[in-house]
N, C-alpha and C. Protein backbone atom coordinates (compact mmCIF):
# COMPACT_ATOMS: atom_id res chain seq x y z
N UNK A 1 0.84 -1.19 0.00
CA UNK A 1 0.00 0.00 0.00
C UNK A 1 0.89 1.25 0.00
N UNK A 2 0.35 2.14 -0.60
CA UNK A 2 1.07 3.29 -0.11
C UNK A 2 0.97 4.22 0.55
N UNK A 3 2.47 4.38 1.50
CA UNK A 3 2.08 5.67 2.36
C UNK A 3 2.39 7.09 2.45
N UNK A 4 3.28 7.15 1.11
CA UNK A 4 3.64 8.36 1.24
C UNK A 4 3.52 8.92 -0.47
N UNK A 5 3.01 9.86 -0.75
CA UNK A 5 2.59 10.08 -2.18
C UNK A 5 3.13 11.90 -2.26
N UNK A 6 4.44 11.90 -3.28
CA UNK A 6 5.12 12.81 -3.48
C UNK A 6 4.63 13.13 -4.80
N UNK A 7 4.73 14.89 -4.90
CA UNK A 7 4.39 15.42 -6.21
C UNK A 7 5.41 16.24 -6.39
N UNK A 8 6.62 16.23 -7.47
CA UNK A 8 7.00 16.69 -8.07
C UNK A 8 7.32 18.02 -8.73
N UNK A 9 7.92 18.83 -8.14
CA UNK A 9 7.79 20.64 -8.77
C UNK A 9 8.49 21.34 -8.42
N UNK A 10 8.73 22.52 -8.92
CA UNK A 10 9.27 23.94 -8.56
C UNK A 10 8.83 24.85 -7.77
N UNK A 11 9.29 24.83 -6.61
CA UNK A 11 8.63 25.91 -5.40
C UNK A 11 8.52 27.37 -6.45
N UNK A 12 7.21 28.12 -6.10
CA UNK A 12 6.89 29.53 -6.67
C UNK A 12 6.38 29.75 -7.51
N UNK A 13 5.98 30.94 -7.84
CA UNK A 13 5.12 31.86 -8.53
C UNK A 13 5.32 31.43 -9.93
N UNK A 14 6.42 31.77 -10.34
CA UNK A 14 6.98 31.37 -11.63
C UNK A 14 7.05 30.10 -12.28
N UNK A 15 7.10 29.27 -11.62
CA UNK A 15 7.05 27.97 -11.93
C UNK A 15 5.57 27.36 -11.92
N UNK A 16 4.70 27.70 -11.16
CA UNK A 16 3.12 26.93 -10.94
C UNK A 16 2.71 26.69 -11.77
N UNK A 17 2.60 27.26 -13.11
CA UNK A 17 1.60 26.77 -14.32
C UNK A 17 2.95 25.67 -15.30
N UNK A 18 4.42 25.43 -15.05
CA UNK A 18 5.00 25.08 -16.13
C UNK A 18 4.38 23.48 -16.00
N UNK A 19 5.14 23.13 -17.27
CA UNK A 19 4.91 21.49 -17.28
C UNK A 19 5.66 20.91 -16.61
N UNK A 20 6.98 20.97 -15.93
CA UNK A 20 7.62 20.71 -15.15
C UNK A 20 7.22 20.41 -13.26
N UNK A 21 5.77 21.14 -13.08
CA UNK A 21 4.87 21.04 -12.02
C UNK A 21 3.93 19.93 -12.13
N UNK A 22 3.98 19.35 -12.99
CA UNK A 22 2.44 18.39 -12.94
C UNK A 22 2.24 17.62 -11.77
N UNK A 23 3.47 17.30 -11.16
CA UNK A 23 3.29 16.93 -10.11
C UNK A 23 2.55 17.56 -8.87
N UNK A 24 3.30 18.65 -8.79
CA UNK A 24 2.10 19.25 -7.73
C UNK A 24 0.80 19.36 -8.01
N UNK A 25 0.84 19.61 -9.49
CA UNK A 25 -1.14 19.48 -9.61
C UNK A 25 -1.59 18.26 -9.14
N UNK A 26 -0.94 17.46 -9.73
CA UNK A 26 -1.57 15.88 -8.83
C UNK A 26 -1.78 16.22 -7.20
N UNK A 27 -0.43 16.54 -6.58
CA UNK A 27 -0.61 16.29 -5.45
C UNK A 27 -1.65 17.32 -4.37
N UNK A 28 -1.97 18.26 -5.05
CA UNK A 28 -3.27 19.34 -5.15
C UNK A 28 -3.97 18.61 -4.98
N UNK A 29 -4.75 18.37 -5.92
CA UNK A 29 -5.84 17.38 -6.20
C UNK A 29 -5.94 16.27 -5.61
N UNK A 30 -5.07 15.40 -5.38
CA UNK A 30 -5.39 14.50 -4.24
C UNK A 30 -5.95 15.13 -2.90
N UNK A 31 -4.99 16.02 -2.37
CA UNK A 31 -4.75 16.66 -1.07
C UNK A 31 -6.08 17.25 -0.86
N UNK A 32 -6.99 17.96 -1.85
CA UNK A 32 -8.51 17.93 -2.25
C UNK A 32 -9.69 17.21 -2.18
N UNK A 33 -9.25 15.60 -2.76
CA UNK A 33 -9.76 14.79 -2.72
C UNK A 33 -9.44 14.13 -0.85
N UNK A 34 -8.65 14.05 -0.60
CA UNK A 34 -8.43 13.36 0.80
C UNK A 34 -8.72 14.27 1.72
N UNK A 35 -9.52 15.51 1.82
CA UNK A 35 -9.18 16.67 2.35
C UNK A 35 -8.32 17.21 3.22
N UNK A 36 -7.02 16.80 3.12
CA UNK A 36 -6.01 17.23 3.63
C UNK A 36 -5.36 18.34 3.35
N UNK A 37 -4.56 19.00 4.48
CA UNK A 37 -4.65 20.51 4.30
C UNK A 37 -2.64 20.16 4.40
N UNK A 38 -1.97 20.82 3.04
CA UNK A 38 -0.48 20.87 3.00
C UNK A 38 -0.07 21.94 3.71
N UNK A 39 0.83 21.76 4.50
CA UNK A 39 1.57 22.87 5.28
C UNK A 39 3.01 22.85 5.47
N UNK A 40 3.68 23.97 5.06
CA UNK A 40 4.95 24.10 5.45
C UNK A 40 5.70 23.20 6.83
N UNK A 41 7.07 22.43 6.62
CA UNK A 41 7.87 21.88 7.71
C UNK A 41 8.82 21.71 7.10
N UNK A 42 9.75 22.43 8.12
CA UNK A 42 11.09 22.44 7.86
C UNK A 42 11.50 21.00 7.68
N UNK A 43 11.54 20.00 8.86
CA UNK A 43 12.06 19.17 8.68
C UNK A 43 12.33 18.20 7.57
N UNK A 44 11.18 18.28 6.91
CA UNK A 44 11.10 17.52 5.86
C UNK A 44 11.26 18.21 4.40
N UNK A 45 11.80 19.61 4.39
CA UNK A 45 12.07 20.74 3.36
C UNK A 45 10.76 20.47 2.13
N UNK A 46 9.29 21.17 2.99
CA UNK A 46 8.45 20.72 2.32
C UNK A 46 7.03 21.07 2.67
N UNK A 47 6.23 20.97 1.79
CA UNK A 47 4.73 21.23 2.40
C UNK A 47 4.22 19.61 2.31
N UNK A 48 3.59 19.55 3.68
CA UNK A 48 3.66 18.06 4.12
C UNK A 48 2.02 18.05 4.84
N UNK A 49 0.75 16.83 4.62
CA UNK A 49 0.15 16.90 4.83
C UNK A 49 0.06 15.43 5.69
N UNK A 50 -0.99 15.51 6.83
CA UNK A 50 -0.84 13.71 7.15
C UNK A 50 -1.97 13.61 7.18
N UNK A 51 -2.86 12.48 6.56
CA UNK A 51 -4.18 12.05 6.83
C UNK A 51 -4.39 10.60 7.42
N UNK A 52 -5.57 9.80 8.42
CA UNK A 52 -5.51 8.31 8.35
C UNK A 52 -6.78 8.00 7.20
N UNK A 53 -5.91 6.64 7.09
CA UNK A 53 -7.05 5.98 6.24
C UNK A 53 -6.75 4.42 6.42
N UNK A 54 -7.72 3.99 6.76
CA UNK A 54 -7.68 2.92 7.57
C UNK A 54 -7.29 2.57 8.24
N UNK A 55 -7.32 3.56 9.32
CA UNK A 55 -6.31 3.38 10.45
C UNK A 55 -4.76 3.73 10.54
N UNK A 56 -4.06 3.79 9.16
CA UNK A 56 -2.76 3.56 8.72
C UNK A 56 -2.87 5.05 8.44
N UNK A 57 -1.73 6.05 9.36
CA UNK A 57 -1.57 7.69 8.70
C UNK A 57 -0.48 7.25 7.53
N UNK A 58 -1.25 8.55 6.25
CA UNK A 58 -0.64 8.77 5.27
C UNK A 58 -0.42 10.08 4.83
N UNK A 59 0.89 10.36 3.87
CA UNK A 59 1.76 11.07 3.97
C UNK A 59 1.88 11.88 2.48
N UNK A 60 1.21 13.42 2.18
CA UNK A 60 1.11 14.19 0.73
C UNK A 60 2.53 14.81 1.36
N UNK A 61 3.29 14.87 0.28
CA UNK A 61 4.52 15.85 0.13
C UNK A 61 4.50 16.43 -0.88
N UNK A 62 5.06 17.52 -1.00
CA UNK A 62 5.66 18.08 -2.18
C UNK A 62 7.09 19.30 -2.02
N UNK A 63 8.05 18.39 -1.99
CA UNK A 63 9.70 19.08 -1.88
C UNK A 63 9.33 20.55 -2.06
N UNK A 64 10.16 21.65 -1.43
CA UNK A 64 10.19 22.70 -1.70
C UNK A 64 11.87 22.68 -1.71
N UNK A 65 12.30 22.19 -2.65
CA UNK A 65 13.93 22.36 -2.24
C UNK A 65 14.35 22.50 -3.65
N UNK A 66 13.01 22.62 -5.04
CA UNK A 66 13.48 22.51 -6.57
C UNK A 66 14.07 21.40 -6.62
N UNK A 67 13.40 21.37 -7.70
CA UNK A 67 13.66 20.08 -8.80
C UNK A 67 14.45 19.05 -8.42
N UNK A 68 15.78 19.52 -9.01
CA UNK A 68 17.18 18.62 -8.97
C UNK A 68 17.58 18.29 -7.24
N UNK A 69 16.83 18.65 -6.18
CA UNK A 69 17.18 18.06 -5.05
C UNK A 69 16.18 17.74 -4.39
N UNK A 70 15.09 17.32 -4.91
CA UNK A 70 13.87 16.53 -4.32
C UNK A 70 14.22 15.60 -3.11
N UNK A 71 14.92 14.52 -3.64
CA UNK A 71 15.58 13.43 -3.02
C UNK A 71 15.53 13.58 -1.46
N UNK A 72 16.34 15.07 -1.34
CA UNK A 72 16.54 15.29 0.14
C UNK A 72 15.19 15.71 1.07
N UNK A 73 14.13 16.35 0.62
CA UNK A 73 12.84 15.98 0.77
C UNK A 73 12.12 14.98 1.76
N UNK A 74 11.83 13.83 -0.07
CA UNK A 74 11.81 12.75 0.21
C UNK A 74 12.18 11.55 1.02
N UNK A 75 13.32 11.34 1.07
CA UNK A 75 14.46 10.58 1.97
C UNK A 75 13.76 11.33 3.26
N UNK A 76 14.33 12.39 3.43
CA UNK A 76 14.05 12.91 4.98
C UNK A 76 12.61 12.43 5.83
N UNK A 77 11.58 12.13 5.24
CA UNK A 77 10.52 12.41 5.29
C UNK A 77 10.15 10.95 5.28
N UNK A 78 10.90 9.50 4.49
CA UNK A 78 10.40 8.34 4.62
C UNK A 78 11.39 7.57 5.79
N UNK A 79 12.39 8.59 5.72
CA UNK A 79 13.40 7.75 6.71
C UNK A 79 12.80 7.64 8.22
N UNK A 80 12.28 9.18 8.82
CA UNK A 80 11.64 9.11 9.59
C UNK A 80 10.56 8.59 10.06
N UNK A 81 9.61 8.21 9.27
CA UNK A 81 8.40 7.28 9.06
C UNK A 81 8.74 6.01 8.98
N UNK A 82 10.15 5.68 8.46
CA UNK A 82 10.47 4.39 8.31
C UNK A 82 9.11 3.50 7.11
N UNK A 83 9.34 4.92 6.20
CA UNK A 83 8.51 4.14 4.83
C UNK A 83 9.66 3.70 3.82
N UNK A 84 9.34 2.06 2.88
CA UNK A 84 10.09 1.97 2.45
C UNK A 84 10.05 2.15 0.87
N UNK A 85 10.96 2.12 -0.02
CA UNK A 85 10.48 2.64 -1.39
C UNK A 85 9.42 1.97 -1.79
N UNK A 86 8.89 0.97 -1.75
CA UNK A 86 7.78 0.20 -2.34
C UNK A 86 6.69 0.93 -1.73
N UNK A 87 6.64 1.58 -0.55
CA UNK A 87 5.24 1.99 0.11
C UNK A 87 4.89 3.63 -0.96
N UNK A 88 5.90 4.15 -1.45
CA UNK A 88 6.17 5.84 -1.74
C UNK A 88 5.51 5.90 -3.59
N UNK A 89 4.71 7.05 -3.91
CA UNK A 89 4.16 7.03 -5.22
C UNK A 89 4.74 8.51 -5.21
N UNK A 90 5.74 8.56 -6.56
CA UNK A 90 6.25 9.83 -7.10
C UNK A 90 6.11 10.05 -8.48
N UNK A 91 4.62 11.61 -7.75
CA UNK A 91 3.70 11.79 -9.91
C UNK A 91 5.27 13.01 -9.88
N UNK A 92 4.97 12.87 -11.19
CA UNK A 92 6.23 13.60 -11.70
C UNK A 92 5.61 13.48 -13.28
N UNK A 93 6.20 14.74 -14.32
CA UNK A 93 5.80 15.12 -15.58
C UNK A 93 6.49 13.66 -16.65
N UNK A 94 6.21 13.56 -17.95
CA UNK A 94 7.04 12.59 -18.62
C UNK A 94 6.88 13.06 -19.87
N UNK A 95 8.18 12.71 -20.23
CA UNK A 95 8.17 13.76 -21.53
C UNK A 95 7.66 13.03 -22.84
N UNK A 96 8.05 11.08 -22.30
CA UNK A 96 7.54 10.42 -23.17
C UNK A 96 6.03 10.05 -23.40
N UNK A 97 5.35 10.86 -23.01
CA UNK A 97 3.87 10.23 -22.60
C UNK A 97 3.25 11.38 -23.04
N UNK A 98 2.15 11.19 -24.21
CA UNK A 98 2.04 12.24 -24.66
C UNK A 98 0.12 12.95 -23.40
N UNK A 99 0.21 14.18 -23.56
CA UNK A 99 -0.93 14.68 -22.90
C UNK A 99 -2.05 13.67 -22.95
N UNK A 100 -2.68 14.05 -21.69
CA UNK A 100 -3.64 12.97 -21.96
C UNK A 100 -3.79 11.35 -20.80
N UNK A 101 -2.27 11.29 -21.31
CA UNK A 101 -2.33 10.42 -21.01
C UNK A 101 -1.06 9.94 -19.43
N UNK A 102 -1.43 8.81 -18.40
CA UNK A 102 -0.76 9.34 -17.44
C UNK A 102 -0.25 7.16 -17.31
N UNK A 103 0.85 6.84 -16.81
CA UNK A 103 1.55 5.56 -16.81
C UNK A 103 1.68 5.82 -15.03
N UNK A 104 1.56 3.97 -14.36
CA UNK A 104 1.72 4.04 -12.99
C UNK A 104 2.79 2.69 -13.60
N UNK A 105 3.92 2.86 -12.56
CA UNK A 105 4.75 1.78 -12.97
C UNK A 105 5.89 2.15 -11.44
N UNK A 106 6.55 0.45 -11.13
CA UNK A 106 7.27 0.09 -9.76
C UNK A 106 8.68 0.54 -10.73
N UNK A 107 9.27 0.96 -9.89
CA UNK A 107 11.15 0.79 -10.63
C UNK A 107 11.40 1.55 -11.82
N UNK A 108 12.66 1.05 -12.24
CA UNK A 108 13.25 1.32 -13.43
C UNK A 108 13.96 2.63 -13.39
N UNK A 109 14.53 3.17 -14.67
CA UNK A 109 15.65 3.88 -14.71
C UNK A 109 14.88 5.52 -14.77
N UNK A 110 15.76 6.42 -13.88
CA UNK A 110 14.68 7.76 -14.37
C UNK A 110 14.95 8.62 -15.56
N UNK A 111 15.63 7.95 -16.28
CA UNK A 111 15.39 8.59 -18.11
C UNK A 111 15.85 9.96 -17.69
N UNK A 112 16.82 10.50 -16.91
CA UNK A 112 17.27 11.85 -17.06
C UNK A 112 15.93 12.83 -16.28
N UNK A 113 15.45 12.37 -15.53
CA UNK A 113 14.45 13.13 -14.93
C UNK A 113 15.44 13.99 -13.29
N UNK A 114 15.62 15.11 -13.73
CA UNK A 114 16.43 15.71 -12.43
C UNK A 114 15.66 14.94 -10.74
N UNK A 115 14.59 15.25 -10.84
CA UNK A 115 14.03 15.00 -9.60
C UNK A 115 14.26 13.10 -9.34
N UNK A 116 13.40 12.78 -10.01
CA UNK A 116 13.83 11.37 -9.93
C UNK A 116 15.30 10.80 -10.02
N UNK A 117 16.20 11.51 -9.99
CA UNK A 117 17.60 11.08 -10.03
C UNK A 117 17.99 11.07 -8.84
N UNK A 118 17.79 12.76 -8.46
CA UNK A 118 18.01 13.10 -7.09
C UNK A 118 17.52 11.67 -5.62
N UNK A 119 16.15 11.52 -6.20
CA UNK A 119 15.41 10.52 -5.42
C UNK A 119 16.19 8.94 -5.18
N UNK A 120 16.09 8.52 -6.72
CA UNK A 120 16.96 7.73 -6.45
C UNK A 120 18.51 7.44 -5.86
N UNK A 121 19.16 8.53 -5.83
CA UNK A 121 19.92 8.81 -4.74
C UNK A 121 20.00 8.91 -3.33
N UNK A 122 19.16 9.63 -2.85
CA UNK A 122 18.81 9.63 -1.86
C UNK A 122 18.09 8.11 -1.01
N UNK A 123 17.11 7.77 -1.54
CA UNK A 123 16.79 6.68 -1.49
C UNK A 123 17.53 5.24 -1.17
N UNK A 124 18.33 5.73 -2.08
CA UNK A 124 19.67 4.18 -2.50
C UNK A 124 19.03 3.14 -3.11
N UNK A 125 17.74 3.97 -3.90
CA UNK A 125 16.92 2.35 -5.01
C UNK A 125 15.96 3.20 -5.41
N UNK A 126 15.68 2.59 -6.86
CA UNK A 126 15.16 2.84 -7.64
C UNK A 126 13.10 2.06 -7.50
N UNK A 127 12.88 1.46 -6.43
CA UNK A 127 12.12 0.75 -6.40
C UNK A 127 11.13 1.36 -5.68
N UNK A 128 10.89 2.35 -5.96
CA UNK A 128 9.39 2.96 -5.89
C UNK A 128 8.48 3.47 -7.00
N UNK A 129 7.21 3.70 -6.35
CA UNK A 129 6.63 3.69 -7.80
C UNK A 129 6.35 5.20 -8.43
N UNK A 130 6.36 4.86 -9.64
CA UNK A 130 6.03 6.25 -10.22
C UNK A 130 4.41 6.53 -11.00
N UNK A 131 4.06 7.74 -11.01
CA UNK A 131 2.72 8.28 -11.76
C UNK A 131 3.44 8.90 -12.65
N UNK A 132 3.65 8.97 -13.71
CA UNK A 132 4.09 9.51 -14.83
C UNK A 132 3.00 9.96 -15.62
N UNK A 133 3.43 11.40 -15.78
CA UNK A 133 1.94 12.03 -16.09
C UNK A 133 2.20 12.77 -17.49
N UNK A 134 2.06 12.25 -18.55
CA UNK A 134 2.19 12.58 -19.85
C UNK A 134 2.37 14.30 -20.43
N UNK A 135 3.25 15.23 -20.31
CA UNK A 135 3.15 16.32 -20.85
C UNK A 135 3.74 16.35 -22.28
N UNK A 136 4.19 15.04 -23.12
CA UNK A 136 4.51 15.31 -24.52
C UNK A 136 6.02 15.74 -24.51
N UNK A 137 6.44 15.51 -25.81
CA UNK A 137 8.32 15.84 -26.27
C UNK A 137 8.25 17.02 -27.09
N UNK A 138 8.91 18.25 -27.04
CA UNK A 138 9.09 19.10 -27.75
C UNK A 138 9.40 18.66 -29.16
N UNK A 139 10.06 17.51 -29.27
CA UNK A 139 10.59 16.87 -29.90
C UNK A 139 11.88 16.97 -30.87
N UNK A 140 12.52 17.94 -30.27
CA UNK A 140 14.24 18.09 -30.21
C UNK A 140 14.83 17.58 -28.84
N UNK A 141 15.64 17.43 -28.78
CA UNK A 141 16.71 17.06 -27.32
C UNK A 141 16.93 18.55 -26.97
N UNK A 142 17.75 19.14 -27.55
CA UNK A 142 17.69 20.72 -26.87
C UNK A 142 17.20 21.48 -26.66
N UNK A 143 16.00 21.35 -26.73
CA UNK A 143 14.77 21.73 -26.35
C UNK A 143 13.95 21.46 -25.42
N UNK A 144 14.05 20.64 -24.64
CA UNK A 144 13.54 19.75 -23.58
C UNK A 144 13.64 20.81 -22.03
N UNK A 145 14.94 21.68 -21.99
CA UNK A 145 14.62 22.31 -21.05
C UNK A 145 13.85 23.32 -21.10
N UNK A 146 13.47 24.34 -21.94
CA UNK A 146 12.58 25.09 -22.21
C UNK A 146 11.41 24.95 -22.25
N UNK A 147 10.95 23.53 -22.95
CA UNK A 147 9.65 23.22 -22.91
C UNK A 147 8.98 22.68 -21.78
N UNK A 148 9.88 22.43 -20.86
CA UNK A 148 9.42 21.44 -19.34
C UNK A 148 9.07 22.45 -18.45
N UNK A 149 9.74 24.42 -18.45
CA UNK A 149 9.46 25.37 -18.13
C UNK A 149 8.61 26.34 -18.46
N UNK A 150 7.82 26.04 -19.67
CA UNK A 150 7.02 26.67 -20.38
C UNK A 150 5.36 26.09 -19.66
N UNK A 151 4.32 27.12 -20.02
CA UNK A 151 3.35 26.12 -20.07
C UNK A 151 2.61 25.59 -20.57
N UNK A 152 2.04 24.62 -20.73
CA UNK A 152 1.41 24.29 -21.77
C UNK A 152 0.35 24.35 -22.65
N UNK A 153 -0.33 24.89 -23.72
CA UNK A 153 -1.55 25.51 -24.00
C UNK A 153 -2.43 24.46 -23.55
N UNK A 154 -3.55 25.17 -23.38
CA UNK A 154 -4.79 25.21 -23.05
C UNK A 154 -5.46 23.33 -23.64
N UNK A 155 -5.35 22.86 -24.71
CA UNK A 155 -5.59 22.31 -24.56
C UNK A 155 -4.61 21.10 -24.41
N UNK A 156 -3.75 21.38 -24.08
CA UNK A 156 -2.34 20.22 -23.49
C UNK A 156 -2.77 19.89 -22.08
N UNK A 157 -3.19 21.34 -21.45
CA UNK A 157 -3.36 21.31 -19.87
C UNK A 157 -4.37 20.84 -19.62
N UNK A 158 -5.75 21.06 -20.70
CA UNK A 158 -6.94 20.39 -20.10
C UNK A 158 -6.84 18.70 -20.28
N UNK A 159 -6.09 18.17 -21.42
CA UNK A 159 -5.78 16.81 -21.32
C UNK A 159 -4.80 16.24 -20.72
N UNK A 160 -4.12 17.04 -19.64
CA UNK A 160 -3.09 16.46 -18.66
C UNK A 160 -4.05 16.43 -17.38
N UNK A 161 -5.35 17.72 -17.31
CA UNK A 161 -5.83 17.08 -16.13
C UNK A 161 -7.10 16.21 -16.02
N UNK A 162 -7.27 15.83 -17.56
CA UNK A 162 -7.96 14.55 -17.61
C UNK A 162 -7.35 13.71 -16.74
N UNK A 163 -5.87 13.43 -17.37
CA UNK A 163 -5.21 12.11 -17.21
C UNK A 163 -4.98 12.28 -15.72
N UNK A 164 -4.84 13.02 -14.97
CA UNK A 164 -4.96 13.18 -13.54
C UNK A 164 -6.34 12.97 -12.64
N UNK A 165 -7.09 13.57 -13.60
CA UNK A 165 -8.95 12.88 -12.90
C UNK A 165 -8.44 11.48 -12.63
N UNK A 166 -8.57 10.43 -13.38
CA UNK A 166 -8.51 9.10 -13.21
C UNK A 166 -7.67 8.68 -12.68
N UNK A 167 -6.46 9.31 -12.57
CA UNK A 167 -5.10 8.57 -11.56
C UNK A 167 -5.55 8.82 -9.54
N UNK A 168 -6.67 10.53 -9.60
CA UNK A 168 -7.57 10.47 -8.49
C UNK A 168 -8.22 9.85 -8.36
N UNK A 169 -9.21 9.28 -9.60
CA UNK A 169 -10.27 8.39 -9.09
C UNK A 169 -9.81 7.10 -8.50
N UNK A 170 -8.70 6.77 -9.17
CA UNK A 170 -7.82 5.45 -8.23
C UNK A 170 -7.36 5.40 -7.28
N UNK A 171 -7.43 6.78 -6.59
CA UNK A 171 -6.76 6.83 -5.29
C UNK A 171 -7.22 5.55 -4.19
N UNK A 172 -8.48 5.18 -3.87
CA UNK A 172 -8.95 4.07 -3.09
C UNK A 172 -8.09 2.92 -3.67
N UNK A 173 -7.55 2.31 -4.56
CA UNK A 173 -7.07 1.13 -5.18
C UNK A 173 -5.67 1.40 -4.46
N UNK A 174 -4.87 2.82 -4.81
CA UNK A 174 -3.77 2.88 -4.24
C UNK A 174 -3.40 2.99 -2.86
N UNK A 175 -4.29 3.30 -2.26
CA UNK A 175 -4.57 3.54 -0.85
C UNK A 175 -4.34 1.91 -0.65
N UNK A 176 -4.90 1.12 -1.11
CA UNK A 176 -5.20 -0.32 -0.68
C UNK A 176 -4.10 -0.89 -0.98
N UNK A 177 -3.16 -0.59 -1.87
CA UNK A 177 -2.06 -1.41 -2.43
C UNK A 177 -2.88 -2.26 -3.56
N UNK A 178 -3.65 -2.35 -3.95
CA UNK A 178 -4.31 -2.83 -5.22
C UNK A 178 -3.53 -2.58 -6.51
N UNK A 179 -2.37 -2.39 -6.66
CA UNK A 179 -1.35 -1.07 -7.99
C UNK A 179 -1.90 -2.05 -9.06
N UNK A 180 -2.09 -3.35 -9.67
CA UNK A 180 -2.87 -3.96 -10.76
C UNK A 180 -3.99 -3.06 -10.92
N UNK A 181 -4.91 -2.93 -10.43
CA UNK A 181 -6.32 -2.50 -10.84
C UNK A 181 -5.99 -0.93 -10.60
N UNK A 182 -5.23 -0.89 -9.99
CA UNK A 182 -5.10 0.82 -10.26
C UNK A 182 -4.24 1.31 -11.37
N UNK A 183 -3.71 0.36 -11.94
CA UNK A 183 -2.94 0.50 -13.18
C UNK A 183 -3.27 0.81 -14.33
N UNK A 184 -4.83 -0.07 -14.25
CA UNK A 184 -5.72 -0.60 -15.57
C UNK A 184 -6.82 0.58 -15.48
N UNK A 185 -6.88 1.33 -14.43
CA UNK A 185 -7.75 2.17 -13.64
C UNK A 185 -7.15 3.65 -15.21
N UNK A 186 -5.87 3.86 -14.33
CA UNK A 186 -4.84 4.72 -14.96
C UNK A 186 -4.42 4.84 -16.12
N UNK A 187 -4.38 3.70 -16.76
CA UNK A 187 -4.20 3.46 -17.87
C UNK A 187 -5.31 3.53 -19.31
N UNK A 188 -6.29 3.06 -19.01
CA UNK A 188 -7.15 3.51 -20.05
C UNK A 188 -7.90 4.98 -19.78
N UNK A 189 -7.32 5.34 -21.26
CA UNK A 189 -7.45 6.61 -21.67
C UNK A 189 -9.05 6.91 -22.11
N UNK A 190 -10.09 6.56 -22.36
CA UNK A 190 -11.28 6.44 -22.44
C UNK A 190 -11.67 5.62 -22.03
N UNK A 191 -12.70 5.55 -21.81
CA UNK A 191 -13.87 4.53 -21.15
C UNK A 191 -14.00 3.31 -22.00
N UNK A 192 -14.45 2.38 -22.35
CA UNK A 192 -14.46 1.54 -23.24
C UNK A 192 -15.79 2.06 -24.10
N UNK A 193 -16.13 2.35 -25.36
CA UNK A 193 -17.39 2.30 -25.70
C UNK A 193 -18.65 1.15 -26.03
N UNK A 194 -19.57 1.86 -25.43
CA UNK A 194 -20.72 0.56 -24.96
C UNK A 194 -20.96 -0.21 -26.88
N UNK A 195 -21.37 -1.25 -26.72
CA UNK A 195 -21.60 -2.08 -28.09
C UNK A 195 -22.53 -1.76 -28.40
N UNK A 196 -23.15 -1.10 -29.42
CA UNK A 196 -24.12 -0.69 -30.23
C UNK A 196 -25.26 -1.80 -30.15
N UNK A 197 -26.61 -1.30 -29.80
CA UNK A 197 -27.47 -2.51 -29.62
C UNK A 197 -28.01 -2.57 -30.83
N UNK A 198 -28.49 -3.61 -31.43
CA UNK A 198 -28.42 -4.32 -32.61
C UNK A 198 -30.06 -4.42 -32.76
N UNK A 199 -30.40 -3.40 -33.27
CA UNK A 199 -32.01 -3.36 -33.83
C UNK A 199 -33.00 -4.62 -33.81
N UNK A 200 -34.11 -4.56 -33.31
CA UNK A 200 -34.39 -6.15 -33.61
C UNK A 200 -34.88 -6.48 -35.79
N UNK A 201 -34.48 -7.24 -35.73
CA UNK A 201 -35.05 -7.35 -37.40
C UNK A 201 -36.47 -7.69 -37.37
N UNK A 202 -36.55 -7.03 -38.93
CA UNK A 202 -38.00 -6.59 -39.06
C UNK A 202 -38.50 -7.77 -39.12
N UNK A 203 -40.12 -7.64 -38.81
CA UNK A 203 -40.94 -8.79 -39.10
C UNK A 203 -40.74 -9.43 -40.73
């Protein structure tokens, strides 16, 4: 199950709308949905919320330490809780995933993601899970930092917070440790469409 659910971003004014924040919109919106109220603590270099749910307190973060040193955050904040990477969900932007659309996945390498590097450092493993929340590729390499700071038009943003509705509506699955059905939850991008009912034939 998980207990500690980190969102991804750039402390400030300037940064709130880029694509490089999607994380905190997630972690908004949860923090909304769970009605938990984020508040500044030092200790954990962070706005840190605690709610129970099922008995078990759980844990909204979102680093205020920028980007490239999340890690220290994080770490600080599971060490003390004695949460381990498998319990921790970190939404964070993806460059490979186009709008729209949002990937939940355990492990693996962070593809040059500053924050997730940092994390996995800190951490000492790569084995927590991620919400990867589709903001699209500029589609140059040198371009990638500009566009992760930019924001995204109007309708990029309204189909990134599609793909965030449904990664909320799974929150109960993730809460439970259910990550299969919250996967399949997350993963389909539309609804399935219903089968056309089939006229009766004429007399």
């Amino acid at each position: 199950m998980i207990k500690l659910f980190v969102g991804l971003g750039n402390p400030g004014p300037d940064y709130e709308a880029t694509r490089h924040n999607a994380g905190f919109w997630w972690i908004d919106a949860l923090a909304h949905e769970l009605k938990a109220n984020l508040q500044p603590d030092k200790s954990y270099y962070g706005l840190v919320a605690r709610t129970v749910v099922d008995g078990e307190p759980r844990w909204l973060l979102k680093p205020q330490t920028f980007m490239n040193v999340s890690g220290k955050s994080v770490a600080a904040l599971a060490r003390f809780f004695k949460i381990q990477p498998s319990e921790i969900l970190v939404a964070h932007d993806e460059l490979d995933i186009v709008p729209g659309q949002a990937k939940l996945k355990l492990g693996g390498s962070h593809a040059g993601h500053n924050g997730l590097r940092d994390i996995h450092g800190q951490l000492g493993s790569p084995d927590y899970w991620r919400l990867r929340i589709g903001i699209g590729h500029p589609g140059a390499k040198d371009e990638v930092a500009n566009w992760v700071l930019k924001k995204p038009s109007a309708e990029h943003r309204t189909a990134i917070e599609d793909s965030m509705t449904r990664a909320i509506l799974a929150t109960p699955l993730l809460l439970a440790g259910d990550m299969e059905k919250a996967m399949m939850a997350i993963h389909t991008s539309k609804p399935p469409r219903p089968k056309p009912v089939r006229p009766p034939e004429a007399e």
